[in-house]
PDB file of N, CA and C in Angstrom:
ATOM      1  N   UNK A   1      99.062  52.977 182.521  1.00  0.00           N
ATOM      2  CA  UNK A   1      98.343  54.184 182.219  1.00  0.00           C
ATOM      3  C   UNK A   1      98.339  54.330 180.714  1.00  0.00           C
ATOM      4  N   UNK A   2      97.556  54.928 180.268  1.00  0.00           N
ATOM      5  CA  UNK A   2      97.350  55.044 178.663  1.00  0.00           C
ATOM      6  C   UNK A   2      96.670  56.607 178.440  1.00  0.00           C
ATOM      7  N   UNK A   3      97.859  56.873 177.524  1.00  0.00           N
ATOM      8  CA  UNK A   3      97.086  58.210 176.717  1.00  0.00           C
ATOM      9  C   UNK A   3      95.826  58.087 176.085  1.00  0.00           C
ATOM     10  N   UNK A   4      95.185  58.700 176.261  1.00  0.00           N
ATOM     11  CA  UNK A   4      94.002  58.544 175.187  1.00  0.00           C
ATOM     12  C   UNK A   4      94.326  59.120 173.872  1.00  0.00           C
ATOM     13  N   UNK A   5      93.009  58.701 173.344  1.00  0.00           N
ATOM     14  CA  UNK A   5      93.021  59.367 171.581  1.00  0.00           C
ATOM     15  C   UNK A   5      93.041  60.692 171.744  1.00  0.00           C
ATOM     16  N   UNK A   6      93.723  61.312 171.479  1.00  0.00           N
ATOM     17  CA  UNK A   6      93.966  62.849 171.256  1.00  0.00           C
ATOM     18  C   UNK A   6      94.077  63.572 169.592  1.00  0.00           C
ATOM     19  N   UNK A   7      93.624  64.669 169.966  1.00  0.00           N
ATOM     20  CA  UNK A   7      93.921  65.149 167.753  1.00  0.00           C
ATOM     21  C   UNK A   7      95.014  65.258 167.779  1.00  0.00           C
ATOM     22  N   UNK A   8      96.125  64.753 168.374  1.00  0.00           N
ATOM     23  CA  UNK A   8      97.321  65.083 168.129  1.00  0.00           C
ATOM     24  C   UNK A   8      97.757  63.706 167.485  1.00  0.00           C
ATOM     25  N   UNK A   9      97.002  62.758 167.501  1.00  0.00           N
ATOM     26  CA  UNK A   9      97.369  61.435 167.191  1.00  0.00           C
ATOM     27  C   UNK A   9      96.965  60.522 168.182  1.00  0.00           C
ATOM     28  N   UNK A  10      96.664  59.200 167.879  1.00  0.00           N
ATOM     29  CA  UNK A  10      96.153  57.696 168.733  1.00  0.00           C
ATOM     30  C   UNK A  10      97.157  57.924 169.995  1.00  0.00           C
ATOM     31  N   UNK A  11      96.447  57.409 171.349  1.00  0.00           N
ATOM     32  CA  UNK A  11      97.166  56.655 172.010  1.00  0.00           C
ATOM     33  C   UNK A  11      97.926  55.903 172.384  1.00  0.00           C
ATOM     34  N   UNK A  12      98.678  56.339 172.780  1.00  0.00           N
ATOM     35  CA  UNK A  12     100.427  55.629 173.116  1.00  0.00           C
ATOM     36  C   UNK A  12     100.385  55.023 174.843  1.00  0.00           C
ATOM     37  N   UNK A  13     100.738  53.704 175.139  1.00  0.00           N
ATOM     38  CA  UNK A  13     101.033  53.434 176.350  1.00  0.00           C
ATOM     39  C   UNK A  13     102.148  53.416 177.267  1.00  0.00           C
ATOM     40  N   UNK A  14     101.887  54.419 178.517  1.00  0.00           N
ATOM     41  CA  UNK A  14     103.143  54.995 178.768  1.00  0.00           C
ATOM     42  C   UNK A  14     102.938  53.788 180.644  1.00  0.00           C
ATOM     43  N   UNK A  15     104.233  54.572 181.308  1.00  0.00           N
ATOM     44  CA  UNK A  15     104.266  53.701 182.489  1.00  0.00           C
ATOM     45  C   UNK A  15     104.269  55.208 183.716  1.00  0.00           C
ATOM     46  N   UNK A  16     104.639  56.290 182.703  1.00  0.00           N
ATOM     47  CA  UNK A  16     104.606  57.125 183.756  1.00  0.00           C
ATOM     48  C   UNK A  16     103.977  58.909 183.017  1.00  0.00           C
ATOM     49  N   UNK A  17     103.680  59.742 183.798  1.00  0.00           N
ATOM     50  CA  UNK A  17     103.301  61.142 183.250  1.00  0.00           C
ATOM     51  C   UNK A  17     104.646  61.726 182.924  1.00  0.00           C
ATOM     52  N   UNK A  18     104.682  62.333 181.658  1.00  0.00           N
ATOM     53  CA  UNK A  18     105.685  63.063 181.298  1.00  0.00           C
ATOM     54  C   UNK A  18     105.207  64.725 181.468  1.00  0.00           C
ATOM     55  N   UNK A  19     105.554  65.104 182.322  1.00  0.00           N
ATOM     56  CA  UNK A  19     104.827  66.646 182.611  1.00  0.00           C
ATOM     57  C   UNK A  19     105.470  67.404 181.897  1.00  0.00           C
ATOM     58  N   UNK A  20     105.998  67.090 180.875  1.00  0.00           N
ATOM     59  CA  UNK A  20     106.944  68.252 179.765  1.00  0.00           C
ATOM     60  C   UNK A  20     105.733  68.123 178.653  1.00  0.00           C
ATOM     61  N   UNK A  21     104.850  67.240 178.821  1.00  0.00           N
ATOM     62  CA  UNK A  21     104.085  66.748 177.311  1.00  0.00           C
ATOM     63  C   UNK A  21     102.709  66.612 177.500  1.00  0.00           C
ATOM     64  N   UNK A  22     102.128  67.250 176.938  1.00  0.00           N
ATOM     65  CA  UNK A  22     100.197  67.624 176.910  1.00  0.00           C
ATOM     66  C   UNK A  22      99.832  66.759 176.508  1.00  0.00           C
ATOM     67  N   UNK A  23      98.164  66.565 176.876  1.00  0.00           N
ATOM     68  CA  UNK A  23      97.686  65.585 175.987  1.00  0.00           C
ATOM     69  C   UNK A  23      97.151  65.162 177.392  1.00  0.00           C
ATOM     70  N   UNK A  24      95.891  63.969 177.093  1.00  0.00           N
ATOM     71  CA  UNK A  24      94.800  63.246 178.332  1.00  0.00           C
ATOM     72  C   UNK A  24      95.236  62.275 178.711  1.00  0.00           C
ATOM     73  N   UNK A  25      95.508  62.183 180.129  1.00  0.00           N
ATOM     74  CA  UNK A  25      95.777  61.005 180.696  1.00  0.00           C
ATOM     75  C   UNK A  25      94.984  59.999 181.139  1.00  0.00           C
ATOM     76  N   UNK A  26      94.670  58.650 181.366  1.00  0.00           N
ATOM     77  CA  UNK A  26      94.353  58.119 181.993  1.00  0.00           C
ATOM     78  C   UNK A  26      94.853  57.252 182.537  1.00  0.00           C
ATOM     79  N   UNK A  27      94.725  56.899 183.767  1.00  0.00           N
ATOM     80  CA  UNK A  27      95.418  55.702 184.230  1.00  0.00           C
ATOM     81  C   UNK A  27      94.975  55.542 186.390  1.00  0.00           C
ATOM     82  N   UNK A  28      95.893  54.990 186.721  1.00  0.00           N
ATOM     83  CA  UNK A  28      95.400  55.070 188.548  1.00  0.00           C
ATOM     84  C   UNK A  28      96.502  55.394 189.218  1.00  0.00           C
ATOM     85  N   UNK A  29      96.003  56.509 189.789  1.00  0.00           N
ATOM     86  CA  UNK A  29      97.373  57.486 190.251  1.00  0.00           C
ATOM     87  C   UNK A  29      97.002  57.552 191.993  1.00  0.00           C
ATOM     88  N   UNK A  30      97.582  57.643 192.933  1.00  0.00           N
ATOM     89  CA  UNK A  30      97.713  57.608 194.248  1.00  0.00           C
ATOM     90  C   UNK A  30      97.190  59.791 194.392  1.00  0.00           C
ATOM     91  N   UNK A  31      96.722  59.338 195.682  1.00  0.00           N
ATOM     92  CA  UNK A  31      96.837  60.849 195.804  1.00  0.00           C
ATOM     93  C   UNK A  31      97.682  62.093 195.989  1.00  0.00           C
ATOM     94  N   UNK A  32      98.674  61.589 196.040  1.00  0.00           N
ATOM     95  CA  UNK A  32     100.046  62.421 196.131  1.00  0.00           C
ATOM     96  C   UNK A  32     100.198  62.798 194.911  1.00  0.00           C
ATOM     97  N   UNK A  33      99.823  62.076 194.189  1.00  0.00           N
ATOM     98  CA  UNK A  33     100.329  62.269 192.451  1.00  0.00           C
ATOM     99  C   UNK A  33      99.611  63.164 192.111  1.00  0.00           C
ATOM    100  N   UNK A  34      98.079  63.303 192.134  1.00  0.00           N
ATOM    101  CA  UNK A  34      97.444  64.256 191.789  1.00  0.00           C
ATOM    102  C   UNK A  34      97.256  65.047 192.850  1.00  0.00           C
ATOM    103  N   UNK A  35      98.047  65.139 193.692  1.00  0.00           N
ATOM    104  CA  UNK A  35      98.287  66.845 194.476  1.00  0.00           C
ATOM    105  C   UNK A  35      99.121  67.552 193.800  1.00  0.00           C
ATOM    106  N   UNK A  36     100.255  66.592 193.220  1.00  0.00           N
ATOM    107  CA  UNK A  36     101.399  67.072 192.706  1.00  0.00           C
ATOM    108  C   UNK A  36     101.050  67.442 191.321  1.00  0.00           C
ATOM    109  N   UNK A  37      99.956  66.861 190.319  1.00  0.00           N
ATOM    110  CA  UNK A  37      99.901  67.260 189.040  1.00  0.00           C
ATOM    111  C   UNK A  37      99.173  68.864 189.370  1.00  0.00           C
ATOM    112  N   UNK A  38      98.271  68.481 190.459  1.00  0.00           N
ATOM    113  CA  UNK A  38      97.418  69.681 190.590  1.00  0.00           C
ATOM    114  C   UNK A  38      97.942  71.194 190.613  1.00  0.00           C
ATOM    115  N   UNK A  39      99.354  70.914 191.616  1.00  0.00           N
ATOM    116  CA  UNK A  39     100.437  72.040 191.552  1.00  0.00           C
ATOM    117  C   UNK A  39     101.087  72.234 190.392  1.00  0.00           C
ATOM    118  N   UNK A  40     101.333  71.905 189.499  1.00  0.00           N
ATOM    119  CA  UNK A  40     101.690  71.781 188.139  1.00  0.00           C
ATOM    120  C   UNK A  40     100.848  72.632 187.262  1.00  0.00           C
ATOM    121  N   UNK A  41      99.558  72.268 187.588  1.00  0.00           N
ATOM    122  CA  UNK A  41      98.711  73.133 186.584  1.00  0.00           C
ATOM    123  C   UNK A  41      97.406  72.339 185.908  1.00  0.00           C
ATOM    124  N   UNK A  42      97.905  70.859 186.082  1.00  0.00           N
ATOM    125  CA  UNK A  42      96.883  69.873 185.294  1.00  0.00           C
ATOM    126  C   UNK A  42      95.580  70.197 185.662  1.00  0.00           C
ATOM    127  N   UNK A  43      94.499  70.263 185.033  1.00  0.00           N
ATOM    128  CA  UNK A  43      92.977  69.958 185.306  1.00  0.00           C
ATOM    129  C   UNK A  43      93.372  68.503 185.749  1.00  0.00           C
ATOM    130  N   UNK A  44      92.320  68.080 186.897  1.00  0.00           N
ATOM    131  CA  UNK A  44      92.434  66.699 186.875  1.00  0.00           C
ATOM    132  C   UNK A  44      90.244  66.411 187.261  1.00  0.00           C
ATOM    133  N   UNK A  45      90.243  65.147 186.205  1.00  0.00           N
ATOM    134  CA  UNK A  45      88.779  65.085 186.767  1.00  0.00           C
ATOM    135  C   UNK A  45      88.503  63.597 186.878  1.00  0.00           C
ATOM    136  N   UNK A  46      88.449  63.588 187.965  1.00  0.00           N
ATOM    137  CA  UNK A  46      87.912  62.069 189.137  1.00  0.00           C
ATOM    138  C   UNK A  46      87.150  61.000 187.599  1.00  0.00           C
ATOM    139  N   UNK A  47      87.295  60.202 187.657  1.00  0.00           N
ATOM    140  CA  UNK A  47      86.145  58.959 186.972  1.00  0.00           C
ATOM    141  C   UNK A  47      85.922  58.250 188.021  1.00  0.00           C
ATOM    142  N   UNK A  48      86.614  57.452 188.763  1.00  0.00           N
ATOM    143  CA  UNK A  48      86.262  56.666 189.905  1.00  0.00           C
ATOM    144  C   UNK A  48      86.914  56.754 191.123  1.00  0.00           C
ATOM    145  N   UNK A  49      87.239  56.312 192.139  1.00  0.00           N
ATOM    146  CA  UNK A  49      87.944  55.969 193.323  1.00  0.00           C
ATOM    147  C   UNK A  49      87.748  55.128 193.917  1.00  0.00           C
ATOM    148  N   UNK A  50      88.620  54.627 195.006  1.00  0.00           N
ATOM    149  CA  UNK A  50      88.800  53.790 195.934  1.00  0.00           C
ATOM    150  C   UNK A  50      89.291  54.773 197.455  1.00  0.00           C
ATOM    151  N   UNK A  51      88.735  54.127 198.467  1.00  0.00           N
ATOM    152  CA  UNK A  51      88.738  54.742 199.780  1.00  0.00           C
ATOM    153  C   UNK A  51      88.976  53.462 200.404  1.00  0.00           C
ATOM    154  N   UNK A  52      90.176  53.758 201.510  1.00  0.00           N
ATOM    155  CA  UNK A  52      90.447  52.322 201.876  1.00  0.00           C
ATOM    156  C   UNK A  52      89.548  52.690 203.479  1.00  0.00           C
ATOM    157  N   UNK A  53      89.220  51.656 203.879  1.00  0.00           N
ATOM    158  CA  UNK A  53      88.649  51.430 205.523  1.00  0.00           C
ATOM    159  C   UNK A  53      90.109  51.566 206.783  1.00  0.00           C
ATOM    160  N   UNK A  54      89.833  51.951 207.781  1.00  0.00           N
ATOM    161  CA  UNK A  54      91.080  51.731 208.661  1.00  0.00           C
ATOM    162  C   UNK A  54      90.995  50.874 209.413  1.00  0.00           C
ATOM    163  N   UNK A  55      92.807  50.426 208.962  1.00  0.00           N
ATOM    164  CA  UNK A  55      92.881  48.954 209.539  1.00  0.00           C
ATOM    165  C   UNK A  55      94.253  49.245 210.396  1.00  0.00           C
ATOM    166  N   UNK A  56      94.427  47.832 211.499  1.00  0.00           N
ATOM    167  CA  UNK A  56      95.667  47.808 211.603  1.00  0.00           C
ATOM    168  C   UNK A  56      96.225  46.379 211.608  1.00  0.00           C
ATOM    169  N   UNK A  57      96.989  46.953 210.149  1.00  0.00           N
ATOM    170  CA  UNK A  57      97.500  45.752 209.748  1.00  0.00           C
ATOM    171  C   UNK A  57      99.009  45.224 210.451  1.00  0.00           C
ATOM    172  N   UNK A  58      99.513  46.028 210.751  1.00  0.00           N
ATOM    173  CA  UNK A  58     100.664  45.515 211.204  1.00  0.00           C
ATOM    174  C   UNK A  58     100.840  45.521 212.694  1.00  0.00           C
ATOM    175  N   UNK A  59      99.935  45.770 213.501  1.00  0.00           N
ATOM    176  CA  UNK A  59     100.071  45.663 214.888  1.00  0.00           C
ATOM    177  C   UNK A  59     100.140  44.272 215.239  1.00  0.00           C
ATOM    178  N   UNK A  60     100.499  43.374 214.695  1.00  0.00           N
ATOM    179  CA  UNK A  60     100.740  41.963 215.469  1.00  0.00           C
ATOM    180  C   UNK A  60     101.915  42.059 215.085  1.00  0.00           C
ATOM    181  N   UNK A  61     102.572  42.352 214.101  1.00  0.00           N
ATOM    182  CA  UNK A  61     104.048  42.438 213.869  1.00  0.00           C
ATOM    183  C   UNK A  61     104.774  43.532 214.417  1.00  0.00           C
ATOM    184  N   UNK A  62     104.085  44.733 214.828  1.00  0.00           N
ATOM    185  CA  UNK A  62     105.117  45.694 215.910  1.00  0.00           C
ATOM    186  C   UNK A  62     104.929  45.269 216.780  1.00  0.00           C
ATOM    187  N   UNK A  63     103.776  44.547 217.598  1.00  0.00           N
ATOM    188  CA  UNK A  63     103.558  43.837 218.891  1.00  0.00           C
ATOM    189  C   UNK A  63     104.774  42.950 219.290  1.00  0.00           C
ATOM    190  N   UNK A  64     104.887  41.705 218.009  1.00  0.00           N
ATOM    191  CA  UNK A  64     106.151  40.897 217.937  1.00  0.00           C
ATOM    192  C   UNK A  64     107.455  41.160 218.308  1.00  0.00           C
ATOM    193  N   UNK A  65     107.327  42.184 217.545  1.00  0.00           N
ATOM    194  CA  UNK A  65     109.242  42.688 217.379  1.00  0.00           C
ATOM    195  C   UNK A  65     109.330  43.675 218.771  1.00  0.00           C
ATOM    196  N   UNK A  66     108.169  44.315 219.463  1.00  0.00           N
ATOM    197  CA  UNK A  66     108.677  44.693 220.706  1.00  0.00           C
ATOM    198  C   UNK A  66     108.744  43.903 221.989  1.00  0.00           C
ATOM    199  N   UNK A  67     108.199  42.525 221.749  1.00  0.00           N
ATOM    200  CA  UNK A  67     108.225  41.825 222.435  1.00  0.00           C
ATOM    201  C   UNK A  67     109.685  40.922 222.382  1.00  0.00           C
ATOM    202  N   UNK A  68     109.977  41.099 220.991  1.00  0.00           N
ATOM    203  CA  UNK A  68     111.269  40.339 220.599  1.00  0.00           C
ATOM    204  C   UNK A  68     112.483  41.538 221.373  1.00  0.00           C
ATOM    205  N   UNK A  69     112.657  42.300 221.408  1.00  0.00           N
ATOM    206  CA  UNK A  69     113.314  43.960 221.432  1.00  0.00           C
ATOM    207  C   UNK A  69     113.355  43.570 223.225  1.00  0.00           C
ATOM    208  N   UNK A  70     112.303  43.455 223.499  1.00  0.00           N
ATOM    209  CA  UNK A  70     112.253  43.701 225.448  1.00  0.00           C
ATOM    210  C   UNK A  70     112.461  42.154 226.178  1.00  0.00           C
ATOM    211  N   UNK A  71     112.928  41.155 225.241  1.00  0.00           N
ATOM    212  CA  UNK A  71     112.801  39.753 225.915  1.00  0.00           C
ATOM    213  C   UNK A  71     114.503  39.335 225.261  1.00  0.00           C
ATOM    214  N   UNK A  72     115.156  39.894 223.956  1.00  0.00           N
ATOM    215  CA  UNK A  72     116.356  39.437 223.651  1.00  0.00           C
ATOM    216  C   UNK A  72     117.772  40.014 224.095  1.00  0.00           C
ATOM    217  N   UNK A  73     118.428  39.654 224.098  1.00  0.00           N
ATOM    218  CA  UNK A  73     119.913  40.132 224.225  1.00  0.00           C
ATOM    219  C   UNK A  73     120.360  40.260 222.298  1.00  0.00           C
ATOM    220  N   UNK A  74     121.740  40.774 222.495  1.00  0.00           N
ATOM    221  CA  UNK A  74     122.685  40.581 221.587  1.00  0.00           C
ATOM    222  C   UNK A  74     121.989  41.139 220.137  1.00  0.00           C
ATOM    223  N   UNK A  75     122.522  40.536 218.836  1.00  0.00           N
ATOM    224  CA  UNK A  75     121.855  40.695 217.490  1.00  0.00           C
ATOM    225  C   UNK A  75     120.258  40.663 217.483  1.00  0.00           C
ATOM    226  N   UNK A  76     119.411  39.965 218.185  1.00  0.00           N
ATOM    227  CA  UNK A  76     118.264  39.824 217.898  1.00  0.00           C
ATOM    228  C   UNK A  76     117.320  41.072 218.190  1.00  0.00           C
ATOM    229  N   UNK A  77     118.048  41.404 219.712  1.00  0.00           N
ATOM    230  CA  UNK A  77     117.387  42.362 220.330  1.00  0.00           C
ATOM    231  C   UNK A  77     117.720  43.915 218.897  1.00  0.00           C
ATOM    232  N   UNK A  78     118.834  43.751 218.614  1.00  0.00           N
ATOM    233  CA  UNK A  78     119.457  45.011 217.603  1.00  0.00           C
ATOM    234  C   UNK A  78     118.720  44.840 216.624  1.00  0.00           C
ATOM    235  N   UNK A  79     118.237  43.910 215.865  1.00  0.00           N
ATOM    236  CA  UNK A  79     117.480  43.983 214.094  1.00  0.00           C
ATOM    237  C   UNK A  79     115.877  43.964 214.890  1.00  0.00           C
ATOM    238  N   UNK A  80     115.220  43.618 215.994  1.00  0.00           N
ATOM    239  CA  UNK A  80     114.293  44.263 216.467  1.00  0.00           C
ATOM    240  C   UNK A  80     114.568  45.445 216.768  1.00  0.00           C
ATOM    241  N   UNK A  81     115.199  46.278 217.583  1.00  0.00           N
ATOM    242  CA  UNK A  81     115.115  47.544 217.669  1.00  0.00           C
ATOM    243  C   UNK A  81     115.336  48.513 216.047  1.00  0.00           C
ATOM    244  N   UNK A  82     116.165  47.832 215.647  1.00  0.00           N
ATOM    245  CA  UNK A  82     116.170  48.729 213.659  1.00  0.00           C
ATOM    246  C   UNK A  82     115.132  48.728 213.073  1.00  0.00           C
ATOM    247  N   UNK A  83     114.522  47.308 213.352  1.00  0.00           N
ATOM    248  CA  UNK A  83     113.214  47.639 212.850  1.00  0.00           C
ATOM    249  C   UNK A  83     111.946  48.212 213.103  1.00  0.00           C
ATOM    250  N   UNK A  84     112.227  48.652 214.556  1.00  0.00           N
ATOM    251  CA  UNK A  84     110.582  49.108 215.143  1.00  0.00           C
ATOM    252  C   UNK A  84     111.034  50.735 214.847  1.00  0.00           C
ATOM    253  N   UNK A  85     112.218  51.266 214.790  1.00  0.00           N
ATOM    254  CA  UNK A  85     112.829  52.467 214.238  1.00  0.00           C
ATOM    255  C   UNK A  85     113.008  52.620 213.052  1.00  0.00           C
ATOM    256  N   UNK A  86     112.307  51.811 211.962  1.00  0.00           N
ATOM    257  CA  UNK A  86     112.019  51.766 210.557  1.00  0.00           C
ATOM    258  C   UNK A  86     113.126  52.297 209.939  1.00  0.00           C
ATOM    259  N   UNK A  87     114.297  51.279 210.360  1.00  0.00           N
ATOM    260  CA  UNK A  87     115.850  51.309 209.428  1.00  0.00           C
ATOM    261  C   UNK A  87     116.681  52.199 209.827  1.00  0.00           C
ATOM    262  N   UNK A  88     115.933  52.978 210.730  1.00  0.00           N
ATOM    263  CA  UNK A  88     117.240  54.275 211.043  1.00  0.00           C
ATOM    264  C   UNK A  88     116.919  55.619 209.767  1.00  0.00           C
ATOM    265  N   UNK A  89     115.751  55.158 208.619  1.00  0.00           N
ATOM    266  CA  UNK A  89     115.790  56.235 207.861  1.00  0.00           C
ATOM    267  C   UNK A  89     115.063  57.561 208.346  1.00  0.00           C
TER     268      UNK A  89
END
């Protein structure tokens, strides 16, 4: 992400928003981020986007691991079940 030229002085390249510190941002932020600047107070104004299509990407791999989960005994059957329960977090 990169500050722009501001009258406060040239652009500086940063890696993240410092919300203590004014000045124009640019860079590619997820939408959470700018819900969250939005609550903050930031103006925020769109230049471009991306919209992803829906996919399912991982249904051959939860398919797997419940097939692994309902066909194993012992350790195997256990790190399939942790994982279709996404770590226990």
């Amino acid at each position: 992400m990169r500050l722009l030229q501001h009258p406060a002085g040239n652009y500086v390249e940063v890696n993240h928003i410092n919300w203590n510190k004014l000045g124009i941002y640019e860079g590619t932020y997820h939408t959470y981020d700018l819900m969250i600047a939005k609550d903050q107070g930031y103006q925020i104004k769109c230049i471009k986007g991306m919209e992803w299509g829906k996919a399912y990407l991982f249904n051959g791999f939860i398919d797997k691991l419940f097939e692994m989960k309902a066909n194993s005994t012992g350790p195997i059957r256990n790190i399939a079940k942790i994982a279709l329960n996404g770590g226990g977090y």
